[in-house]
C-alpha atoms as a PDB file:
ATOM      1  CA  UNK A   1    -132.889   9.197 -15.947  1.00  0.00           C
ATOM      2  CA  UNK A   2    -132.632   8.443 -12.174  1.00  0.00           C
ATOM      3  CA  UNK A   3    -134.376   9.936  -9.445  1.00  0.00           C
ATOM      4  CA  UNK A   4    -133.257  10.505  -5.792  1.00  0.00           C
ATOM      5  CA  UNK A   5    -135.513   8.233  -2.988  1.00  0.00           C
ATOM      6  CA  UNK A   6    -138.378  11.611  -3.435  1.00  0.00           C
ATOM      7  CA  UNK A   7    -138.697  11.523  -6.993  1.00  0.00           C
ATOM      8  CA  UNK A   8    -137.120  14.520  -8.075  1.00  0.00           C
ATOM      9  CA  UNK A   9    -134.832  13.808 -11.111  1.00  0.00           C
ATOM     10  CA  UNK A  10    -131.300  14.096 -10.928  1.00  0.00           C
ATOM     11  CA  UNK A  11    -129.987  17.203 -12.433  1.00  0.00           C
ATOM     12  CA  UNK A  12    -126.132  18.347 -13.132  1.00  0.00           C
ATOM     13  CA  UNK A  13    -125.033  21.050 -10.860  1.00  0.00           C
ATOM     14  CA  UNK A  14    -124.147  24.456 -12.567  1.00  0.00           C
ATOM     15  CA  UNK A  15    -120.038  24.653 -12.197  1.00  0.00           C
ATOM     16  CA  UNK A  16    -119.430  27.299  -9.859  1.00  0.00           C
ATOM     17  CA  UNK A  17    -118.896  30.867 -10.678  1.00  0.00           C
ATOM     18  CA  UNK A  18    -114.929  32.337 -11.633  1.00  0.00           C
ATOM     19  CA  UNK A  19    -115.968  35.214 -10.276  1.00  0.00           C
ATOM     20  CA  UNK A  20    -116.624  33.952  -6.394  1.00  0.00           C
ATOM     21  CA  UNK A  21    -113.165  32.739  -6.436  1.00  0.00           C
ATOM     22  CA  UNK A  22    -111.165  36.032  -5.480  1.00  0.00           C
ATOM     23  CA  UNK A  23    -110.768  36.003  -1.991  1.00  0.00           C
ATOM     24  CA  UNK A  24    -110.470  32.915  -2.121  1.00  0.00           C
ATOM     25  CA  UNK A  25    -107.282  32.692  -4.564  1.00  0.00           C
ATOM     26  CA  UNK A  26    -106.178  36.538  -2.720  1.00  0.00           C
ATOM     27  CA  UNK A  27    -105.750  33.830   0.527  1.00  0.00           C
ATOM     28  CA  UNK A  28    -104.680  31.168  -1.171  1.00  0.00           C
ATOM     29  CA  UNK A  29    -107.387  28.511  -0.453  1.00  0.00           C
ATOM     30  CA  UNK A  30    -107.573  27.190  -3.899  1.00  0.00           C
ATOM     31  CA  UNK A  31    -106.087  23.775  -5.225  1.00  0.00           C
ATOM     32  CA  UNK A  32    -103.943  24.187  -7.614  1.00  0.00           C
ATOM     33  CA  UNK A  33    -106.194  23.194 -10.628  1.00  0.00           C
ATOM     34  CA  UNK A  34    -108.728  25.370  -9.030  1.00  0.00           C
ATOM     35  CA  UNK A  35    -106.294  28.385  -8.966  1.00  0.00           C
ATOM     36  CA  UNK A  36    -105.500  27.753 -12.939  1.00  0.00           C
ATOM     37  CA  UNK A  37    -108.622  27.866 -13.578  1.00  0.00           C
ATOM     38  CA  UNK A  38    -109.382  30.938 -11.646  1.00  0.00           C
ATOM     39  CA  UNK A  39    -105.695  32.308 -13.453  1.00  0.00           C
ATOM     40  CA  UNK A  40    -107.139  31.129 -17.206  1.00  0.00           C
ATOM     41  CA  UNK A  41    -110.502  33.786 -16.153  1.00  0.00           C
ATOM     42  CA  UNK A  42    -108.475  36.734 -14.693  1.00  0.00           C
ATOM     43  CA  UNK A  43    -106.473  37.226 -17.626  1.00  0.00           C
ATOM     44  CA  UNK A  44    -109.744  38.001 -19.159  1.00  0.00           C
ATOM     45  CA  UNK A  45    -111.772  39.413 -16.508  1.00  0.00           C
ATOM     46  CA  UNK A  46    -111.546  42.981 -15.236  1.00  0.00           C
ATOM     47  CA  UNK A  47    -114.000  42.771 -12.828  1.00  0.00           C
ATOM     48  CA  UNK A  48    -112.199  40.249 -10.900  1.00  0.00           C
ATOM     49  CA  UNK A  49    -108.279  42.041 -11.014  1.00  0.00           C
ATOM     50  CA  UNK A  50    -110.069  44.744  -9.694  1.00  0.00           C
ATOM     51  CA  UNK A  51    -111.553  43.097  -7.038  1.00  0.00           C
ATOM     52  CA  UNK A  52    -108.500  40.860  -6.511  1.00  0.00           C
ATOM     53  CA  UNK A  53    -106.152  44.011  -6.121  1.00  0.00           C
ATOM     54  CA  UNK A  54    -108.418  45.259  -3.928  1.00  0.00           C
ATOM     55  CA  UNK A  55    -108.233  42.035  -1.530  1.00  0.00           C
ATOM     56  CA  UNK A  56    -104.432  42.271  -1.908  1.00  0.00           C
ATOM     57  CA  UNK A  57    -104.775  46.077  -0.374  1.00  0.00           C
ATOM     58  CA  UNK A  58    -105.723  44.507   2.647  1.00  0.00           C
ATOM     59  CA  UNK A  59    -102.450  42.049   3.210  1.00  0.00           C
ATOM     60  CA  UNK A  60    -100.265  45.281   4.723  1.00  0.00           C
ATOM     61  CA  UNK A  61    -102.740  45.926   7.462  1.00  0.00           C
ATOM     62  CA  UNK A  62    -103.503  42.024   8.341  1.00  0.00           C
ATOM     63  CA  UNK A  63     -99.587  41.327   8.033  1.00  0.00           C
ATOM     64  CA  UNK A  64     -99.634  44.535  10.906  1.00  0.00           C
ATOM     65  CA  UNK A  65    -102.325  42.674  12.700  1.00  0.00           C
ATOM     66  CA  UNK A  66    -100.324  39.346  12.712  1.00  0.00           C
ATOM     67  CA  UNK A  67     -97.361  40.880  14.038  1.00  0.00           C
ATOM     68  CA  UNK A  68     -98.943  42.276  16.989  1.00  0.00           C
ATOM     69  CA  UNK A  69    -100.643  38.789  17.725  1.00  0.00           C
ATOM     70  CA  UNK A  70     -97.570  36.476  17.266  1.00  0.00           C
ATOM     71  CA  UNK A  71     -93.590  36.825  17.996  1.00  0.00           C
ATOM     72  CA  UNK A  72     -92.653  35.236  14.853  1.00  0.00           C
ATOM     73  CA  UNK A  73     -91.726  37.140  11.459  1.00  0.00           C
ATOM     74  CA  UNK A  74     -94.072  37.847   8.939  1.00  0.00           C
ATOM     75  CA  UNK A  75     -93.061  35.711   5.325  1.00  0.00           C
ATOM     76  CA  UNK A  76     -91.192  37.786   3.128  1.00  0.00           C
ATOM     77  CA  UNK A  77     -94.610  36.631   0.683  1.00  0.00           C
ATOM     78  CA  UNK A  78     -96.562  39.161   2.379  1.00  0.00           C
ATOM     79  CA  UNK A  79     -98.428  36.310   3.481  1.00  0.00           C
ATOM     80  CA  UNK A  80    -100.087  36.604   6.742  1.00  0.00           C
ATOM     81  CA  UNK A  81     -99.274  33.235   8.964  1.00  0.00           C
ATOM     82  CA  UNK A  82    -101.963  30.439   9.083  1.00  0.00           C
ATOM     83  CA  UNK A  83    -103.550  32.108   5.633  1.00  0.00           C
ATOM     84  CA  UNK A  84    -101.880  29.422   3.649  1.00  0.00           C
ATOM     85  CA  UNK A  85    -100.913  32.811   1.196  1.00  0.00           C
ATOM     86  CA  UNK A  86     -98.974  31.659  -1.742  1.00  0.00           C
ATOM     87  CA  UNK A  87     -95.498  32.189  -2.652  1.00  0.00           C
ATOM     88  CA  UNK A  88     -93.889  34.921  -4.489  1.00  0.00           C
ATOM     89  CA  UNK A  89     -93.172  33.501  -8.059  1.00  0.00           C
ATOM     90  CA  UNK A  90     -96.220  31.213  -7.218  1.00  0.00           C
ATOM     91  CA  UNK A  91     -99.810  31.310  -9.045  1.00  0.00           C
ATOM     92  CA  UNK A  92    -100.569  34.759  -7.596  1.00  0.00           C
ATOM     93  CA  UNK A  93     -97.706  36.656  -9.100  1.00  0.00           C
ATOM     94  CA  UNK A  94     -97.952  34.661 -12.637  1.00  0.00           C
ATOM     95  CA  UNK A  95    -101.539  36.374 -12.205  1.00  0.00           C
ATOM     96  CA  UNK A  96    -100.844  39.418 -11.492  1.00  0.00           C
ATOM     97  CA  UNK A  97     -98.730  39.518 -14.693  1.00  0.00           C
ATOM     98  CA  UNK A  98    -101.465  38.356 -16.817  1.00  0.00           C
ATOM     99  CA  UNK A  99    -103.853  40.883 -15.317  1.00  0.00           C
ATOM    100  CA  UNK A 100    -101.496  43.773 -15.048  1.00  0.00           C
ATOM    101  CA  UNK A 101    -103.011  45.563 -18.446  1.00  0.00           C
ATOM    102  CA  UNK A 102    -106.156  45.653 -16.899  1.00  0.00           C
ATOM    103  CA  UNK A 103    -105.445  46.581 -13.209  1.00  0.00           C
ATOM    104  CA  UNK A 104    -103.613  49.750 -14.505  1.00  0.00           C
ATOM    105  CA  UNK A 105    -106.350  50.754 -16.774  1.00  0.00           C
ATOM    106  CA  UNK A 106    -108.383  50.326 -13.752  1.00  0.00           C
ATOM    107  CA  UNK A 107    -106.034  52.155 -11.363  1.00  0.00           C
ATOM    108  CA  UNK A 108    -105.859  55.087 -13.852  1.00  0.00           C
ATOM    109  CA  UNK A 109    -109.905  55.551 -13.477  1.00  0.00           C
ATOM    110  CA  UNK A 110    -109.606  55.541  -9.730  1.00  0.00           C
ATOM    111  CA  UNK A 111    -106.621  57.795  -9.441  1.00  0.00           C
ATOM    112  CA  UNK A 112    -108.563  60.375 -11.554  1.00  0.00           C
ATOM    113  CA  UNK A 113    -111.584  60.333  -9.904  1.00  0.00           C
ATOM    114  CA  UNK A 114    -110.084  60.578  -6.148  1.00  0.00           C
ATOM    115  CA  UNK A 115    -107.923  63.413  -7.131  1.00  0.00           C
ATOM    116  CA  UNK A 116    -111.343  65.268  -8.529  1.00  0.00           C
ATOM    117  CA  UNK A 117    -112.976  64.282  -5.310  1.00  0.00           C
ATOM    118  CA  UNK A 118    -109.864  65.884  -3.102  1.00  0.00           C
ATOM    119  CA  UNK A 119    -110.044  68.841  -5.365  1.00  0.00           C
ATOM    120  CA  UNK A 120    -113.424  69.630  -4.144  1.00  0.00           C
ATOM    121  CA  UNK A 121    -112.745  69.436  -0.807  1.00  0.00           C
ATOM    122  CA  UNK A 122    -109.995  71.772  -1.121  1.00  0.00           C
ATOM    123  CA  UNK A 123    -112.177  74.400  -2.423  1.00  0.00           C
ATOM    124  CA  UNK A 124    -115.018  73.855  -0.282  1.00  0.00           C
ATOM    125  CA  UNK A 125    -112.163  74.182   2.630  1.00  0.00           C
ATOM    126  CA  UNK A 126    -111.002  77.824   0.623  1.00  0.00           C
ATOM    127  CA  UNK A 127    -114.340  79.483   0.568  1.00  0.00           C
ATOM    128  CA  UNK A 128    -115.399  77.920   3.865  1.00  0.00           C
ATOM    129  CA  UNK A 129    -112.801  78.851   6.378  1.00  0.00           C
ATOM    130  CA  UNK A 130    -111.687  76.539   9.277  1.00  0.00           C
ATOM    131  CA  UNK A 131    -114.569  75.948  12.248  1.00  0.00           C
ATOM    132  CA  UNK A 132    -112.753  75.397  15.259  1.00  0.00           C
ATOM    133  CA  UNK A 133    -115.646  75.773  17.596  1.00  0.00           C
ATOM    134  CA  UNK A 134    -119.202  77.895  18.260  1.00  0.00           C
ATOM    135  CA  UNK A 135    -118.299  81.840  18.284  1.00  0.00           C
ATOM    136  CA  UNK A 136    -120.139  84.225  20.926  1.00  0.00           C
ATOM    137  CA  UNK A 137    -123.757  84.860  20.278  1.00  0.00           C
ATOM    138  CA  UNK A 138    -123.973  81.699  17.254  1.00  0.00           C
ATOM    139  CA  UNK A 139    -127.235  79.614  17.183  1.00  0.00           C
ATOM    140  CA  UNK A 140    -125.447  76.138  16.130  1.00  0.00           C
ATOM    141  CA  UNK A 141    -128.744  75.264  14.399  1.00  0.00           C
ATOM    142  CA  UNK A 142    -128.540  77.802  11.730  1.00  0.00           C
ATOM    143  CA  UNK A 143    -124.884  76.834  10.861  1.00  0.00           C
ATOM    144  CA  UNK A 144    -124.050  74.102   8.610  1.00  0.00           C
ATOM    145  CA  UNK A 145    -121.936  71.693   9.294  1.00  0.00           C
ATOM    146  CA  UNK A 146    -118.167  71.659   8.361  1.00  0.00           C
ATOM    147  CA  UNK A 147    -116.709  70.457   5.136  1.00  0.00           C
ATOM    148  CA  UNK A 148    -114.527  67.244   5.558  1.00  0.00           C
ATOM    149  CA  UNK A 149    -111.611  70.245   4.420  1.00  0.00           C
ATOM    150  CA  UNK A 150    -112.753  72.071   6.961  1.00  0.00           C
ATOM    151  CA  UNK A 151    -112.648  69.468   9.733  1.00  0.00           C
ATOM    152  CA  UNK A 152    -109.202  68.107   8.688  1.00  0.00           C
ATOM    153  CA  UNK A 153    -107.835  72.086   8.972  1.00  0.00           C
ATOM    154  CA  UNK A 154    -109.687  72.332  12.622  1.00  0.00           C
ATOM    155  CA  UNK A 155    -107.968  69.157  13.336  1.00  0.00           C
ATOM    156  CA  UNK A 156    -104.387  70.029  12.078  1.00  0.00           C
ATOM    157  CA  UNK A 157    -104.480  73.162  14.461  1.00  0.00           C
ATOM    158  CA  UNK A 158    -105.239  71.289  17.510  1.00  0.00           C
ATOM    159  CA  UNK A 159    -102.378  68.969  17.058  1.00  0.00           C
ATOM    160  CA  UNK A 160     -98.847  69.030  18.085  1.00  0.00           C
ATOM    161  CA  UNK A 161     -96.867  69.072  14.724  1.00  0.00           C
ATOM    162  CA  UNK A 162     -93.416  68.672  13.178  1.00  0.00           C
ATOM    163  CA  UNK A 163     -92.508  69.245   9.760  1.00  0.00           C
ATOM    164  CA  UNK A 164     -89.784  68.579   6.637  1.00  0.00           C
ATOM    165  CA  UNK A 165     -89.005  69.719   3.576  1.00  0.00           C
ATOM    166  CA  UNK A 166     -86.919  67.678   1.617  1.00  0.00           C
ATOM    167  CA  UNK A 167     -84.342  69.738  -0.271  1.00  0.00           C
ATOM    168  CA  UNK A 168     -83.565  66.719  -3.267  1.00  0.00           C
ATOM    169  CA  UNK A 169     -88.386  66.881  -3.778  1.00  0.00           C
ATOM    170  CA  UNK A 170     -89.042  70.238  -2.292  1.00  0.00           C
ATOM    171  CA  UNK A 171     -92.431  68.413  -1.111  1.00  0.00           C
ATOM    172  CA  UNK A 172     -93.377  70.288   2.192  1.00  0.00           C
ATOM    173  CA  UNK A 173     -94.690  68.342   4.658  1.00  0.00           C
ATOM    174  CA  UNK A 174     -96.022  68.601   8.520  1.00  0.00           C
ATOM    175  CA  UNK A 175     -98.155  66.585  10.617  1.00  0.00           C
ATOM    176  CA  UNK A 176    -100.590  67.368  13.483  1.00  0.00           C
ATOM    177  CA  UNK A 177    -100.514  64.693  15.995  1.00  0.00           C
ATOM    178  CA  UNK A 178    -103.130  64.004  18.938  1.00  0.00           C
ATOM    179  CA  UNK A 179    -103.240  61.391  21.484  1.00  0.00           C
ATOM    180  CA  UNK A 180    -106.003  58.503  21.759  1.00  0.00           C
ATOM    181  CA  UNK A 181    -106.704  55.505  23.189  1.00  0.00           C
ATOM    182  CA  UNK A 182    -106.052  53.321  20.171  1.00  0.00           C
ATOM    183  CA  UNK A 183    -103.255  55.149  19.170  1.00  0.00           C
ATOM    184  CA  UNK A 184    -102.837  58.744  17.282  1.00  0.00           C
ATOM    185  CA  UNK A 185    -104.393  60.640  15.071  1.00  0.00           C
ATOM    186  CA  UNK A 186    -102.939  62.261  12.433  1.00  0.00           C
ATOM    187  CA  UNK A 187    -103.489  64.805   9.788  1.00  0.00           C
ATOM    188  CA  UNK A 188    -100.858  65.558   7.261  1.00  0.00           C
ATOM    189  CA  UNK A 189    -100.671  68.843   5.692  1.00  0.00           C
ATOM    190  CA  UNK A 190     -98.521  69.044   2.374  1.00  0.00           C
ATOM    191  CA  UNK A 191     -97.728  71.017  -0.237  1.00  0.00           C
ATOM    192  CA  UNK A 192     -95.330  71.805  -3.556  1.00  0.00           C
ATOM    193  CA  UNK A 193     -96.527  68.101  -4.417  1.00  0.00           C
ATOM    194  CA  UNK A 194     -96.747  67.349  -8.198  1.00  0.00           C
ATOM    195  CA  UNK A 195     -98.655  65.126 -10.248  1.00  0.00           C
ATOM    196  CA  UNK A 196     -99.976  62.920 -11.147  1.00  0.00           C
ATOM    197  CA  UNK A 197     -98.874  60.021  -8.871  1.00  0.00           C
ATOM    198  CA  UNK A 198    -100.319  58.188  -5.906  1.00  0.00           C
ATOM    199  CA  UNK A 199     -98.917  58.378  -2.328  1.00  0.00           C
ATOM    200  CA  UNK A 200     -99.250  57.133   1.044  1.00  0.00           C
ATOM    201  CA  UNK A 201     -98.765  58.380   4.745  1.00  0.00           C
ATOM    202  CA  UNK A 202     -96.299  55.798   6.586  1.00  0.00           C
ATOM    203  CA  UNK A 203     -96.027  56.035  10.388  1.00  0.00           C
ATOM    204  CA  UNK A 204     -92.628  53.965  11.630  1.00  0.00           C
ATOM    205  CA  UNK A 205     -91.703  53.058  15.092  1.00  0.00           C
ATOM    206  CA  UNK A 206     -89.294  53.088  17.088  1.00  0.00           C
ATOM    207  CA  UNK A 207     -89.298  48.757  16.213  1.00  0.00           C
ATOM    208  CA  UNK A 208     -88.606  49.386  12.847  1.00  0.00           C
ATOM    209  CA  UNK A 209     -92.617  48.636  12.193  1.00  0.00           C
ATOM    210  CA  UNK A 210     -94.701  50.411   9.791  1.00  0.00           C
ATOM    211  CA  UNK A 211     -98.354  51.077   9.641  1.00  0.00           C
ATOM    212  CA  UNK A 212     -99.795  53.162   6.702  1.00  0.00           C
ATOM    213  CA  UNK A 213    -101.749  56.027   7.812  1.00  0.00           C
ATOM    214  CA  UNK A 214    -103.327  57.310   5.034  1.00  0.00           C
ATOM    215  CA  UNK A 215    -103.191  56.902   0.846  1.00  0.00           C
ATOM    216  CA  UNK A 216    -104.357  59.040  -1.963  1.00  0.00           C
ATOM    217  CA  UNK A 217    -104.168  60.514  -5.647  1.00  0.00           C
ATOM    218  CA  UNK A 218    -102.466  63.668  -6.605  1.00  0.00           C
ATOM    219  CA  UNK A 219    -104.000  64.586 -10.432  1.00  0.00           C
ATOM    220  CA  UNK A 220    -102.018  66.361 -12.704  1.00  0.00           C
ATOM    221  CA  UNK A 221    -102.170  70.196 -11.098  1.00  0.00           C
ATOM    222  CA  UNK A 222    -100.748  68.847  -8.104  1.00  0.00           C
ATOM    223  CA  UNK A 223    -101.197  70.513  -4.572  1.00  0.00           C
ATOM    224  CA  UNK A 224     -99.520  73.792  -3.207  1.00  0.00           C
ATOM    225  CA  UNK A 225     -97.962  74.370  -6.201  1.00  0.00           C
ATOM    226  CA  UNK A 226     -97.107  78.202  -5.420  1.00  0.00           C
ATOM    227  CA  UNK A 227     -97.521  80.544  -8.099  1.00  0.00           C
ATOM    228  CA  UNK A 228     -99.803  79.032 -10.101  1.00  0.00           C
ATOM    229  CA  UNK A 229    -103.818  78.428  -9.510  1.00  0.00           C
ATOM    230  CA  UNK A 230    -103.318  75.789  -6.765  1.00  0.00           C
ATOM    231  CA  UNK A 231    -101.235  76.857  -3.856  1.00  0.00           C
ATOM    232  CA  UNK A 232    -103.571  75.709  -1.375  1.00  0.00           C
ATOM    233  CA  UNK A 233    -102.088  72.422  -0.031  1.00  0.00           C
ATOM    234  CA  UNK A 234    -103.734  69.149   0.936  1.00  0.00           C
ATOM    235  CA  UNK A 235    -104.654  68.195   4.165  1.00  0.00           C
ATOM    236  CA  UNK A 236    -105.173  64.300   4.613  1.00  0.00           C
ATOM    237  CA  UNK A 237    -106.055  62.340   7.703  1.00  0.00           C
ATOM    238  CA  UNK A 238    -105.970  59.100   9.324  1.00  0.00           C
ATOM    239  CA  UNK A 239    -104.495  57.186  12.569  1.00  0.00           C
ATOM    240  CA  UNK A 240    -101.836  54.738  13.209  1.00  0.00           C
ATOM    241  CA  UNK A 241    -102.122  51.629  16.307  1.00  0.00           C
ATOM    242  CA  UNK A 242     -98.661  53.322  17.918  1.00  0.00           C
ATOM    243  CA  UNK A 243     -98.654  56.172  20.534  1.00  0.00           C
ATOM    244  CA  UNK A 244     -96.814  59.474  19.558  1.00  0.00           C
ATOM    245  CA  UNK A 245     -93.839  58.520  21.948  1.00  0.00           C
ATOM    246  CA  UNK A 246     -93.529  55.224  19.743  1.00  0.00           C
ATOM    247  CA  UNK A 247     -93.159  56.622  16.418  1.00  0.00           C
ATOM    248  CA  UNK A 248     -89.730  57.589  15.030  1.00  0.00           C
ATOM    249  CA  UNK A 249     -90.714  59.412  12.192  1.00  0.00           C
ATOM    250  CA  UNK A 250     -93.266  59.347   9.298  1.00  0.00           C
ATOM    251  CA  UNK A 251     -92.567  59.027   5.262  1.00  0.00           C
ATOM    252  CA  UNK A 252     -94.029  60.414   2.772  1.00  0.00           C
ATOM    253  CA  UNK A 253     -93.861  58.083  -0.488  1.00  0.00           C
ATOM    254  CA  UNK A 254     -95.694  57.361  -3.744  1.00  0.00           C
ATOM    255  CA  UNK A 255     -96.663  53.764  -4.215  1.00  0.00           C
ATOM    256  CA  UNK A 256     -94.001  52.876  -6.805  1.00  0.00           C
ATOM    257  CA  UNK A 257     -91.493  53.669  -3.346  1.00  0.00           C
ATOM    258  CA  UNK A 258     -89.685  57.162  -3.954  1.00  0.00           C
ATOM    259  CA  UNK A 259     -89.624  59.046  -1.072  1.00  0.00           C
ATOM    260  CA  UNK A 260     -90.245  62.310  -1.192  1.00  0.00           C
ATOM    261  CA  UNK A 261     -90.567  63.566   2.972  1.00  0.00           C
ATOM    262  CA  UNK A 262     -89.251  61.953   6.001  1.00  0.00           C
ATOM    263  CA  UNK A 263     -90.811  64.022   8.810  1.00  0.00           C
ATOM    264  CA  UNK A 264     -88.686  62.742  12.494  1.00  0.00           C
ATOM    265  CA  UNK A 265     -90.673  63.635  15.444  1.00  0.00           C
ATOM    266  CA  UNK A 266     -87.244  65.433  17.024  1.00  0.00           C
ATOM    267  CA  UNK A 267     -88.639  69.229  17.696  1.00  0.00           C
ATOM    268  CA  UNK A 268     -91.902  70.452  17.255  1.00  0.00           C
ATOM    269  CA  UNK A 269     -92.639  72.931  14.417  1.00  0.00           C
ATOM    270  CA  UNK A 270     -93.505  76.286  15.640  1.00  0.00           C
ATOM    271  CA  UNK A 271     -96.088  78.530  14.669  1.00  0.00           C
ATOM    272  CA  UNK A 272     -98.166  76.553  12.344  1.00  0.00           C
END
């Protein structure tokens, strides 16, 4: 046995932990035995697809971010430039594949639960009503505060709004738009929307450029659906980096990419 020049014996480092490797391999820092390595584990390893696919969520919103910062295109990858991001058909993808069992097992979970978690908030925005403001005579301290229903409905009446219905879906959709310094607000009211699926919010500008707004679960009751025990619709918010007069229109689609509302910001919806 040897001994370093203090006299503590030498002893074998532990080999470093598969599961420490995700962002890294998600940016595409590994070597290449270090990313079949990593590749061998996630097969195996549903803790780390579902943190992986969770790294990958962010690449839309840092491929946004690089686009604003340099004139050059974004790679077709979905890498973001200077990330060293691999390759489609590279390591990553062959991943994916081998994980892809998993990561829908895992996306089924999360899709339930969300749509269970909107549910509430629709009925706690039924029974509670829509607080706008203090009425005449109220003592705020005895009030509670709103619901997160509740504040999405105040902020979907303040807004100026336009609205589609497309006749192939039937999916109903309008959204409230205000003004702000980093850009607008938005909160998307929509309705006759079946499940179960998952969708997203996409503001588009004038460029061409996209920027998701918002993303959620519909379970299987759906939302709006008139006639039956849910006809109260969703309301869902969130913000996009572009000014009103810089958005062409918005899309409604579920993450597999059917589109089921394209709402142009052309003429303002009256009297919602």
């Amino acid at each position: 046995m040897t001994g370093d020049p203090l006299g503590t014996p030498d002893t074998p480092a532990p080999p470093p932990s598969p599961h420490t490797d995700v962002g890294a391999y998600a940016l595409g820092l590994l070597t290449d035995a270090e990313a079949s390595r990593f590749e061998d584990h996630l097969a195996g390893c549903t803790r780390c697809a579902e943190e992986l696919e969770a790294d990958l969520g962010l690449r839309p919103l840092l491929q946004e971010v690089a686009s604003c910062a340099s004139s050059g295109p974004v790679p077709s990858s979905g890498g973001v430039p200077g990330t060293g991001a691999q390759e489609a058909g590279g390591p990553l993808d062959r991943a994916l594949a081998a994980a892809a069992s998993e990561r829908r097992r895992a996306r089924r979970r999360r899709h339930a639960l969300a749509g269970a978690v909107a549910a509430v908030l629709l009925a706690a925005g039924a029974l509670g009503g829509v607080a706008v403001g203090p009425l005449a005579g109220d003592d705020d301290a005895d009030r509670p505060p709103p619901t997160t229903a509740e504040a999405a409905r105040a902020a979907f009446a303040q807004g100026e709004k336009f609205s589609d219905q497309d006749p192939s879906t039937s999916v109903e959709a309008t959204v409230s738009l205000q003004e702000r310094p980093w850009g607008t607000h938005v909160t998307l009211r929509i309705g006759n929307l079946t499940g179960p699926r998952a969708c997203d919010l996409v503001a588009v500008g004038g460029d061409g450029g996209r920027q998701t707004v918002a993303t959620w679960s519909v379970p299987g009751y759906g939302y709006g659906i008139e006639g039956t025990a849910y006809e109260e619709p969703l309301y869902v918010a969130g913000g996009a980096g572009l000014t009103p007069d810089r958005i062409d229109h918005f899309e409604v689609r579920t993450l597999e990419g059917e589109k089921l509302a394209a709402i142009r910001m052309e003429t303002p919806a009256e009297g919602l």
